[in-house]
Each structure stands twice: as C-alpha cells, then as structure tokens.
N, C-alpha and C. Protein backbone atom coordinates (compact mmCIF):
# COMPACT_ATOMS: atom_id res chain seq x y z
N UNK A 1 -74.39 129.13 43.93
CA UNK A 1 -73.63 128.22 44.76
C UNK A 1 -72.41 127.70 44.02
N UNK A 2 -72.56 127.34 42.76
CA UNK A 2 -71.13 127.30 41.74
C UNK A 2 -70.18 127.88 42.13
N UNK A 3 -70.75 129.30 41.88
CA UNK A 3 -69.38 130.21 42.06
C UNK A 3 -68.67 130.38 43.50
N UNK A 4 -69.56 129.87 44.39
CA UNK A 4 -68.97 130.32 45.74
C UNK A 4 -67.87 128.86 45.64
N UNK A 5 -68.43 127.38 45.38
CA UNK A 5 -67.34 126.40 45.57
C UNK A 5 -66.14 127.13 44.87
N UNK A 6 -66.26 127.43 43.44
CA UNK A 6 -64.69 127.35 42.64
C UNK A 6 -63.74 128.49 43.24
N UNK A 7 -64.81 129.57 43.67
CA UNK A 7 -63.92 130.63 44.76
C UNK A 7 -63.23 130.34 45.93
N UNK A 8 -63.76 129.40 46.25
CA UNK A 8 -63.31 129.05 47.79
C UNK A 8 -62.20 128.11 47.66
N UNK A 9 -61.84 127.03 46.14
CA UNK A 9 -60.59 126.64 45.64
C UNK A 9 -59.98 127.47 45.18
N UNK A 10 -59.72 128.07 44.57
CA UNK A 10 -58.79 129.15 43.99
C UNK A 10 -58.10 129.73 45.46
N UNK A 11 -58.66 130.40 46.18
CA UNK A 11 -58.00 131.18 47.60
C UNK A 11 -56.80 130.09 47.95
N UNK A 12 -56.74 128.73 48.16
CA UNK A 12 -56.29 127.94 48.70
C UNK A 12 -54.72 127.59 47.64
N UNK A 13 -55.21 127.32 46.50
CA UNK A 13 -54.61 126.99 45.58
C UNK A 13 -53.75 128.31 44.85
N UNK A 14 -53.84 129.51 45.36
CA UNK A 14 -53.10 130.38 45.25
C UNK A 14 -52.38 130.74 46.23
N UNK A 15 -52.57 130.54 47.45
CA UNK A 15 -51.71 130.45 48.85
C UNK A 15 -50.89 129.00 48.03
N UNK A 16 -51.06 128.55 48.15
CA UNK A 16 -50.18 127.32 47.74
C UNK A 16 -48.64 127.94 46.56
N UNK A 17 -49.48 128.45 45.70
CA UNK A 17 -48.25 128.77 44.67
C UNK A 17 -47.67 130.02 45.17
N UNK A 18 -48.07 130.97 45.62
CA UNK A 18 -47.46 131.73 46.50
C UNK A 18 -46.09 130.59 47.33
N UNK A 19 -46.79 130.06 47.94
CA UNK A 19 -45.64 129.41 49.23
C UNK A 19 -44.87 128.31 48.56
N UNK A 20 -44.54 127.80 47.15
CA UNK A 20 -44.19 127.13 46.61
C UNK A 20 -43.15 128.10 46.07
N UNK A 21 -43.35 129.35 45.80
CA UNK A 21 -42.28 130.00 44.82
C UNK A 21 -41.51 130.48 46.15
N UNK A 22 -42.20 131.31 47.74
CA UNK A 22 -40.95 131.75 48.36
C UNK A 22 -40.04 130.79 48.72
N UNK A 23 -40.57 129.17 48.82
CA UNK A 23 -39.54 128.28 48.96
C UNK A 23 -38.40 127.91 48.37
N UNK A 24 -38.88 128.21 46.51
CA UNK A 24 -37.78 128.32 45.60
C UNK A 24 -37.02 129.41 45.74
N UNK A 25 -37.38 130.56 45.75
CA UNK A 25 -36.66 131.72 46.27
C UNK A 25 -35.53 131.68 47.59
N UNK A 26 -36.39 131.20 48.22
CA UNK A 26 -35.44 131.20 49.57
C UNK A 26 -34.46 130.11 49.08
N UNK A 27 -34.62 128.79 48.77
CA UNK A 27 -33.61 128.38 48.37
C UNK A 27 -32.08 128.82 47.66
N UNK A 28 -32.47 129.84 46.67
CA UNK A 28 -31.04 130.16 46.22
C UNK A 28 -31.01 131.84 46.93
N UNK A 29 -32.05 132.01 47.73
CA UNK A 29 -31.42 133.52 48.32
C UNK A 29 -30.26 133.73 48.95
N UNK A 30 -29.56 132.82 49.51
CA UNK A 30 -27.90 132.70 50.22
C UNK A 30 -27.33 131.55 49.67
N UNK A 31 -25.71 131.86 49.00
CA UNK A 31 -24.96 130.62 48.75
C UNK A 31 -24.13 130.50 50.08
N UNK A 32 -23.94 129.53 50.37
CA UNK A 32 -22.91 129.84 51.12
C UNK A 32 -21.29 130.50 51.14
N UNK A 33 -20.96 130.45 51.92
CA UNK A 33 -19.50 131.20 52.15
C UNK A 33 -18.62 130.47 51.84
N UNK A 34 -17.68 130.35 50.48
CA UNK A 34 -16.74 129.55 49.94
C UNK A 34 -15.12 130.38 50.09
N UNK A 35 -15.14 131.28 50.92
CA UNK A 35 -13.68 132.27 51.06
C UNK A 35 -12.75 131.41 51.55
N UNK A 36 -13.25 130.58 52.72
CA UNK A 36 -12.05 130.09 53.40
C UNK A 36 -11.87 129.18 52.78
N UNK A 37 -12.73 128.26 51.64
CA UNK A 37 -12.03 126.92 51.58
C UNK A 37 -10.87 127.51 49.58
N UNK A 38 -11.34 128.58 49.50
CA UNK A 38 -10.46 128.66 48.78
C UNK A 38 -9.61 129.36 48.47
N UNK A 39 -9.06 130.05 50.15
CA UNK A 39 -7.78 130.34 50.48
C UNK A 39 -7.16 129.36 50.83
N UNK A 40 -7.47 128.02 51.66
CA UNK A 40 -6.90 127.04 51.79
C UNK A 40 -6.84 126.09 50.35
N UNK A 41 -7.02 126.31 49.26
CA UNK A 41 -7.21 125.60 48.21
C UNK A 41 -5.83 125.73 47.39
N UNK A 42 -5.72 127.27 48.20
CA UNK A 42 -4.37 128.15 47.04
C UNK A 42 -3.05 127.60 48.15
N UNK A 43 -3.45 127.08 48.86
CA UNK A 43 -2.49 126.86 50.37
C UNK A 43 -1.85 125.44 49.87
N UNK A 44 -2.73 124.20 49.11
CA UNK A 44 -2.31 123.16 49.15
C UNK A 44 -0.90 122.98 47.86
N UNK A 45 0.27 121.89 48.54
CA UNK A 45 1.40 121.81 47.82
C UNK A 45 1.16 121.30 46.41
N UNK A 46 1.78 122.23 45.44
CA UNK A 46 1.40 122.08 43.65
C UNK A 46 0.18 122.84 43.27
N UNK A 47 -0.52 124.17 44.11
CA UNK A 47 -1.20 124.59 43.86
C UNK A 47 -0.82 126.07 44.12
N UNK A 48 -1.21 126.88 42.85
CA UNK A 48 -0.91 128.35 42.69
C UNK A 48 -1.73 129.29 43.40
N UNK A 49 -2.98 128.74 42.64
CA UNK A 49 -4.19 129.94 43.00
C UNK A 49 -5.72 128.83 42.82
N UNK A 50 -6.53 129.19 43.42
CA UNK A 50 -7.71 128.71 43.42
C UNK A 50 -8.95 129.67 43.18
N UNK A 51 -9.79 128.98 42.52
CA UNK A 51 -11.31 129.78 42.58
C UNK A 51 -12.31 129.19 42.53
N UNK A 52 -13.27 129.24 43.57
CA UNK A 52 -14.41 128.48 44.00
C UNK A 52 -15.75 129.08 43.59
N UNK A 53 -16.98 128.87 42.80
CA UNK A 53 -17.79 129.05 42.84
C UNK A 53 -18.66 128.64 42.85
N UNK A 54 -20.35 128.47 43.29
CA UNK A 54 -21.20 128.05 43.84
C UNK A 54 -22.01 127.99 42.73
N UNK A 55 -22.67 126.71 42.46
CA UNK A 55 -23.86 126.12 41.28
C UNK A 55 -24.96 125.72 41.93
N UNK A 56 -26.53 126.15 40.82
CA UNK A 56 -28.02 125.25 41.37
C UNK A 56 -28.13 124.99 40.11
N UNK A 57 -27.43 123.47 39.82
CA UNK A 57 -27.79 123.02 38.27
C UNK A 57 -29.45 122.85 37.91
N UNK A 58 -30.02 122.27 39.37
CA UNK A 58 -31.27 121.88 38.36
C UNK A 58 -32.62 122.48 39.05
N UNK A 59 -32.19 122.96 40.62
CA UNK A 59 -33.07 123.30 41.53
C UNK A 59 -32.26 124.36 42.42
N UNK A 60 -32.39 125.17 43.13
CA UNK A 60 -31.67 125.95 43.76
C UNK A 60 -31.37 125.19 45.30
N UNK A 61 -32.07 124.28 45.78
CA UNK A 61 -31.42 123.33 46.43
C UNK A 61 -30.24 122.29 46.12
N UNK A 62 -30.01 122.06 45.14
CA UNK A 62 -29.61 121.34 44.70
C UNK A 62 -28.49 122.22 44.33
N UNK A 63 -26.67 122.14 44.94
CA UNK A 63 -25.79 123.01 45.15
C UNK A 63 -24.57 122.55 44.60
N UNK A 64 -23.78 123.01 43.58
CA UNK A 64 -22.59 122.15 43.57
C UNK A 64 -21.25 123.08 43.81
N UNK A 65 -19.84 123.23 44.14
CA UNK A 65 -19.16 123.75 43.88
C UNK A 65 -18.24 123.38 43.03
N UNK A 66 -18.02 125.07 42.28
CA UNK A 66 -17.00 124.54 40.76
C UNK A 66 -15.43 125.29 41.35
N UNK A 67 -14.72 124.23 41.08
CA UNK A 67 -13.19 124.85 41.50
C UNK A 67 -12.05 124.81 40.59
N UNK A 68 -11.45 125.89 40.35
CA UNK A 68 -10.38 125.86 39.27
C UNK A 68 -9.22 125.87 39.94
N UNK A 69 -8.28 125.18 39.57
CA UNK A 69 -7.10 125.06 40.59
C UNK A 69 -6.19 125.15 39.32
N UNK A 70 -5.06 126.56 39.84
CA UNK A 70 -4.07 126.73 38.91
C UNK A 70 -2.83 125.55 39.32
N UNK A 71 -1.84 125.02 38.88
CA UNK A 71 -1.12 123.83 39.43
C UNK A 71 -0.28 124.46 38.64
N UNK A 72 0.77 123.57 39.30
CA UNK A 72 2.50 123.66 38.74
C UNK A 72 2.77 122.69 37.50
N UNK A 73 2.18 121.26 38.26
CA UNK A 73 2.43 120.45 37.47
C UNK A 73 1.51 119.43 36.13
N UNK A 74 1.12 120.23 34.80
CA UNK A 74 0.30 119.63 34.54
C UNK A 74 0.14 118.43 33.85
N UNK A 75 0.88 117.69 34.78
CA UNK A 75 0.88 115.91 33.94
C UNK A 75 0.22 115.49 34.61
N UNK A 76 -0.54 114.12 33.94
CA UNK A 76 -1.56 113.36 34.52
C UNK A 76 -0.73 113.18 35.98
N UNK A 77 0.15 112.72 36.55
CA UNK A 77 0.59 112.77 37.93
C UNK A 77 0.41 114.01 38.59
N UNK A 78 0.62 115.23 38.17
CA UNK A 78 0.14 116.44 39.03
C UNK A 78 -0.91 116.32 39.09
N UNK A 79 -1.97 116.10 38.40
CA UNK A 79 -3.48 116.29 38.50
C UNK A 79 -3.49 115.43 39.84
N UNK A 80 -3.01 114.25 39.38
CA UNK A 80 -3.55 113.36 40.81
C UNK A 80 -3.31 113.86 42.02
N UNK A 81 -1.78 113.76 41.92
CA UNK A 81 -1.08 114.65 43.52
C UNK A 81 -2.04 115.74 44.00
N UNK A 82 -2.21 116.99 43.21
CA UNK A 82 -2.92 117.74 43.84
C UNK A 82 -4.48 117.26 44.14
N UNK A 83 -4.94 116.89 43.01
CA UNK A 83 -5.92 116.12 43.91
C UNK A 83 -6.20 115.33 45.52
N UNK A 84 -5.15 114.76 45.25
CA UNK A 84 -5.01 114.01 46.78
C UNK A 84 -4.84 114.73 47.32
N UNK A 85 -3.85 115.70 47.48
CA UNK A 85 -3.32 116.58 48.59
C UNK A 85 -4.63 117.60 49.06
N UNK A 86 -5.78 117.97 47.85
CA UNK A 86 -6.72 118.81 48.24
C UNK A 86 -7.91 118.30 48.82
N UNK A 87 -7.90 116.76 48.50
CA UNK A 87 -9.18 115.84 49.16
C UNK A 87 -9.42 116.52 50.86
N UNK A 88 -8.42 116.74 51.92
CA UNK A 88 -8.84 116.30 53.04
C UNK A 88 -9.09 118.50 53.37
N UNK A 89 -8.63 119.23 52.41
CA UNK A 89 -9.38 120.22 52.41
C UNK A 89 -10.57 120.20 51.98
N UNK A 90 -11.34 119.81 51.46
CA UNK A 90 -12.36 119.44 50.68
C UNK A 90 -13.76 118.58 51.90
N UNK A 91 -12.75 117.82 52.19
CA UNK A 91 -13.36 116.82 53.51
C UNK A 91 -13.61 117.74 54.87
N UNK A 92 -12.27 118.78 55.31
CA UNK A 92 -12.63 119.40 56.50
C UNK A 92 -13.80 120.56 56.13
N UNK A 93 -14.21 121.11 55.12
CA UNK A 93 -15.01 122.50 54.68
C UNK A 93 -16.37 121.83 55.04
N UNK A 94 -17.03 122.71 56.18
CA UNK A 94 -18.73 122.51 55.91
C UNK A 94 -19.39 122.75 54.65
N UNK A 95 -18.93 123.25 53.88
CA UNK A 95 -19.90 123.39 52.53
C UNK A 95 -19.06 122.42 51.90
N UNK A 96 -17.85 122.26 51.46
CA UNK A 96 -17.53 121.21 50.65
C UNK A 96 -17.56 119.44 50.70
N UNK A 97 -17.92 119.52 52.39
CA UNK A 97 -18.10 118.00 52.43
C UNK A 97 -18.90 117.41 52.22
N UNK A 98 -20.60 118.47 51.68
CA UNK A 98 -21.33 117.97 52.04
C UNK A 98 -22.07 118.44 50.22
N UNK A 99 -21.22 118.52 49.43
CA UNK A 99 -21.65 119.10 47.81
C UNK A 99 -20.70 118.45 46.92
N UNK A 100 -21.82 118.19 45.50
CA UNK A 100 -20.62 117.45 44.86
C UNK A 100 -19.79 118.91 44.26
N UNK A 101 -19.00 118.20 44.03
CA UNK A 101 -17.09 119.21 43.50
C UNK A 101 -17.20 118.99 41.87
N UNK A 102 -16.62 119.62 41.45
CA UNK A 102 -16.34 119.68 39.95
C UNK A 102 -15.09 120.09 40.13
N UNK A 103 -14.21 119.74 39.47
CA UNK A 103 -12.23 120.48 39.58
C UNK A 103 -12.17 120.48 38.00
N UNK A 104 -11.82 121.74 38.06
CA UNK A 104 -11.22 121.97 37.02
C UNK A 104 -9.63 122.66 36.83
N UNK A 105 -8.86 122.31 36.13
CA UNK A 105 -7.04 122.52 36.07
C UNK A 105 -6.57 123.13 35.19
N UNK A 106 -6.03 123.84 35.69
CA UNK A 106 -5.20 124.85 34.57
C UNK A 106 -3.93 125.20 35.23
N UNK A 107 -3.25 125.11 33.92
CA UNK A 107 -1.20 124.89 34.37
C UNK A 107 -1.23 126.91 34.61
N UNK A 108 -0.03 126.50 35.90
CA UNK A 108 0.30 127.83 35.82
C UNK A 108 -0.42 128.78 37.03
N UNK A 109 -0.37 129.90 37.04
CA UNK A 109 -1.37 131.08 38.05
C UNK A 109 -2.31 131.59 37.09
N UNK A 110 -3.24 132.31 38.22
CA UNK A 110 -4.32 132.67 37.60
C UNK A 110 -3.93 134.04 37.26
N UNK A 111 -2.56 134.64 37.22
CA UNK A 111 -2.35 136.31 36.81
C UNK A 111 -1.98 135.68 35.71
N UNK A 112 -1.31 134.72 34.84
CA UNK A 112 -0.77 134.17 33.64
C UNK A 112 -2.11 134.40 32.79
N UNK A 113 -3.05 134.81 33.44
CA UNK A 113 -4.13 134.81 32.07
C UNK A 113 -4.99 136.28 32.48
N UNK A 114 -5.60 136.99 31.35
CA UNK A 114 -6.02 137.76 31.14
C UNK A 114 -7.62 138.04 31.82
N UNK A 115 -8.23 137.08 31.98
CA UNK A 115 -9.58 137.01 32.41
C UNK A 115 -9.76 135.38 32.75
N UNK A 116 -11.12 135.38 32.95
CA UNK A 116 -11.20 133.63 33.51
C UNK A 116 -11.40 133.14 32.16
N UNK A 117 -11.93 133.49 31.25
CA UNK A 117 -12.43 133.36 30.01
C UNK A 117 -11.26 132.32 29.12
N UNK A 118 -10.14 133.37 29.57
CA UNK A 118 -8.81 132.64 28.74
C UNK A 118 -8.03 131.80 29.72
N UNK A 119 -8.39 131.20 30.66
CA UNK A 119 -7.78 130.55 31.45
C UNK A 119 -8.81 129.48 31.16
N UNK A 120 -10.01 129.43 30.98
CA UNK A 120 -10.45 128.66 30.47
C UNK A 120 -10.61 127.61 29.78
N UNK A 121 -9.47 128.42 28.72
CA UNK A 121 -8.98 127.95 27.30
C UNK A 121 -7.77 127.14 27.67
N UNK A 122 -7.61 126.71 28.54
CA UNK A 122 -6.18 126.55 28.93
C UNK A 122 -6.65 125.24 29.50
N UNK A 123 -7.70 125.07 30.29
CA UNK A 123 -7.99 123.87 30.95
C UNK A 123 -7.22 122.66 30.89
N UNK A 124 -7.07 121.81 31.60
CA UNK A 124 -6.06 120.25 31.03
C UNK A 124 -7.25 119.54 31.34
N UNK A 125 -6.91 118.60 30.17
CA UNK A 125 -8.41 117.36 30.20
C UNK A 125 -7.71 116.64 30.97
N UNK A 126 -9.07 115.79 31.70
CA UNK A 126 -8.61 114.99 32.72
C UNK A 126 -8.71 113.77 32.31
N UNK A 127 -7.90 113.05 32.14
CA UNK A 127 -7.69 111.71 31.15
C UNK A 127 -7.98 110.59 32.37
N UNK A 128 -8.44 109.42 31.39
CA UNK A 128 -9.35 108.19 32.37
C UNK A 128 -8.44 107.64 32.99
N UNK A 129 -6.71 107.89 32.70
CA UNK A 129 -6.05 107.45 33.97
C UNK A 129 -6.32 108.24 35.06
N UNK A 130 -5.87 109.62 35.60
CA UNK A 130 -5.97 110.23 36.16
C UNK A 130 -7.63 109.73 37.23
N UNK A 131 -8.78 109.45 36.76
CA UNK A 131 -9.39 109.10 37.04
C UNK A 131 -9.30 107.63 37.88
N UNK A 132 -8.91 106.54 37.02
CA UNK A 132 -8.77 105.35 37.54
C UNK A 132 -7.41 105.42 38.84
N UNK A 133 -6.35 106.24 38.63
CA UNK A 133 -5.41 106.58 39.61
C UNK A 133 -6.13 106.90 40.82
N UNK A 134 -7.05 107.83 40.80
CA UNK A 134 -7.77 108.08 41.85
C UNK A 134 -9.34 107.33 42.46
N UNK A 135 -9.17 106.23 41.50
CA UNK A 135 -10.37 105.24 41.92
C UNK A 135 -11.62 105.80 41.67
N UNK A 136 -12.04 106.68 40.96
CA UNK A 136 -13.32 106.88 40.67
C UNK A 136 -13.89 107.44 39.18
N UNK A 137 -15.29 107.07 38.87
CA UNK A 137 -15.80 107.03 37.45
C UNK A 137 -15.14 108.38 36.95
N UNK A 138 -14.78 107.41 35.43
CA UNK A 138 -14.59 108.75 34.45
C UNK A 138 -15.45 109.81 34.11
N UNK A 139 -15.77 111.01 34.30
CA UNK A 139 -16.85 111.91 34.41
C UNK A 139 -16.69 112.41 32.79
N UNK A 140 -15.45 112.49 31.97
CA UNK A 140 -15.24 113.55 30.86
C UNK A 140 -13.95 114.29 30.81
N UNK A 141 -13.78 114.77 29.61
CA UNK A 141 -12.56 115.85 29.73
C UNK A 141 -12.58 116.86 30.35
N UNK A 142 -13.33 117.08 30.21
CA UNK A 142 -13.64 118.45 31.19
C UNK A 142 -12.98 118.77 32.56
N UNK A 143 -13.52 118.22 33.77
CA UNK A 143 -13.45 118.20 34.85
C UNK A 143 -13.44 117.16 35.77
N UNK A 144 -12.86 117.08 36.92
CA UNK A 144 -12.97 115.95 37.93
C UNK A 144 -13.95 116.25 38.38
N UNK A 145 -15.73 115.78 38.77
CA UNK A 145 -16.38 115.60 39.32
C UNK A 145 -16.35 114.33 40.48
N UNK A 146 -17.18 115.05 41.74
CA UNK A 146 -16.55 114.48 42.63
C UNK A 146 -17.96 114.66 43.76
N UNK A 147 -18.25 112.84 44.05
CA UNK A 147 -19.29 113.42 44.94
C UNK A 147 -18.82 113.92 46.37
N UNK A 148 -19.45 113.73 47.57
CA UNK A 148 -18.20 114.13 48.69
C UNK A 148 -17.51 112.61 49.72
N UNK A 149 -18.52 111.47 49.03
CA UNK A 149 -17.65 109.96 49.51
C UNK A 149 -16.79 109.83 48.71
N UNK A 150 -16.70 109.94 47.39
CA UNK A 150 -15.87 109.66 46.46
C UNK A 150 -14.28 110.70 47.00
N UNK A 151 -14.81 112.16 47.59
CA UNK A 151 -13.90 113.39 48.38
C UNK A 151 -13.56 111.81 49.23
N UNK A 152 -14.16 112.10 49.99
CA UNK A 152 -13.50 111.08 51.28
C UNK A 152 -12.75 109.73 51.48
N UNK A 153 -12.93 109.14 50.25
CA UNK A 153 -12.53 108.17 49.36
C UNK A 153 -10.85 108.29 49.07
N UNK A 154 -10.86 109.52 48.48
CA UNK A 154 -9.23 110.37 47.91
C UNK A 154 -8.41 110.42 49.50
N UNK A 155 -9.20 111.53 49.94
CA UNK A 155 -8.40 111.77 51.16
C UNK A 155 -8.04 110.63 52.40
N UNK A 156 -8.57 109.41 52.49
CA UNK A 156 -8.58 108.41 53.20
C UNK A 156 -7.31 107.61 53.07
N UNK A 157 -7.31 108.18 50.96
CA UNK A 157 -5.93 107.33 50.83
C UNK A 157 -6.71 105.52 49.92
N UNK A 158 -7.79 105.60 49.67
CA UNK A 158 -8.73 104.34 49.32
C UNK A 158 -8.28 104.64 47.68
C-alpha cells in the first residue's frame, strides 16, 4: 500500500513540471514584431538609423526592448531632443508602450561602423543632466532606461 500512495504522487507532480516548463517555453516562443517601430525610430528628426531588439532579463515573460539610436547630435541637448521627439513613437507602438525601453546613443549612422560590436564602442554616456532634463531617475552611463509612464511622461511634454 506504500508504494501505491507515493506512485499515485509522483503521476501528479510530474504533470505539474511538465506544464510548468511548456509555460516557460511558450513564454519566450514568440517575441514580438519590433519592424515597424524601428523604421519609425530611423524616421524621427536627429535620428540616422535605429535598431530594436527584444530582452527576457529575468523570466521570458518579463520583456524589455533595447534600442540604439544613431543621432546627429551628440551633446547632452541632442540626447534629450531626440529623446523627446521619439517618446510619442514609443507611446503609439503596441509593444513599446507597454515594455520598459533601454536607449542607447551613438553619434553618427550605423554604416559609420563596422559591426554592432564597434558601434558599441562608440556609445555616449548619458549624463544625470540629460536625465534630470527629461525628469526621470538616473539609471547609469550606459543607457536611458525607461519605464513606459516615465515614455508617456517625455512625450506629454511633463
């Protein structure tokens, strides 16, 4: 009789991890479709070229998009401008209104560099004015991170 209880848990408790992993699976089995928002990305004024790609930092639900925006102008005032000017693209995109953003800047087009690798290298840190200009927490040199109120925030003009 032992063995029949611990058998009759196990069946259950392996359906379980079964249906626990196709959920993780299914989660990152489709990113969504980021084409259009970053043809319109390369569209906005002070912006060269754009490239959008899709992140599951910690869970495959859990979605962010990373965007490199080549610019004309790379002084802390270009950063902002184009920023602003790209907020209400950012705001109209079903996938982008609803994921946090990471921006990342680099002076120039994206044919000026050899691979993404060395465009990379090129990045402009985003300094805590640039940040406070645009009213929201300093994230790092790195990148403008951006949740999508903080998006809506920019583009509102707040």
């Amino acid at each position: 009789m032992a063995r029949e209880r611990g058998r009759g848990f196990r069946i259950p408790a392996v359906i379980a991890v079964i249906a626990l992993g196709s959920l993780a699976l299914a989660g990152c089995a489709g990113d969504p479709d980021v084409t259009d928002l970053q043809t319109q990305l390369s569209e906005v004024d002070g912006v060269n070229d754009a490239t959008v790609s899709v992140t599951h930092s910690n869970f495959p639900w859990e979605t962010q998009l990373v965007v490199t925006l080549f610019i004309e102008d790379a002084t802390d005032d270009g950063v902002v401008d184009v920023t602003r000017a790209a907020a209400p693209v950012f705001v109209a995109d079903p996938v982008a209104s609803r994921h946090e953003v990471s921006i990342y800047f680099v002076p120039g087009q994206q044919s000026d560099y050899d691979s993404e690798f060395d465009a990379q290298g090129e990045e402009l840190v985003v300094t805590p004015e640039v940040a406070a200009a645009l009213g929201v927490p300093d994230a790092g040199p790195h990148s403008l991170r951006l949740s999508p109120s903080q998006m809506r925030a920019i583009a509102d003009g707040e």
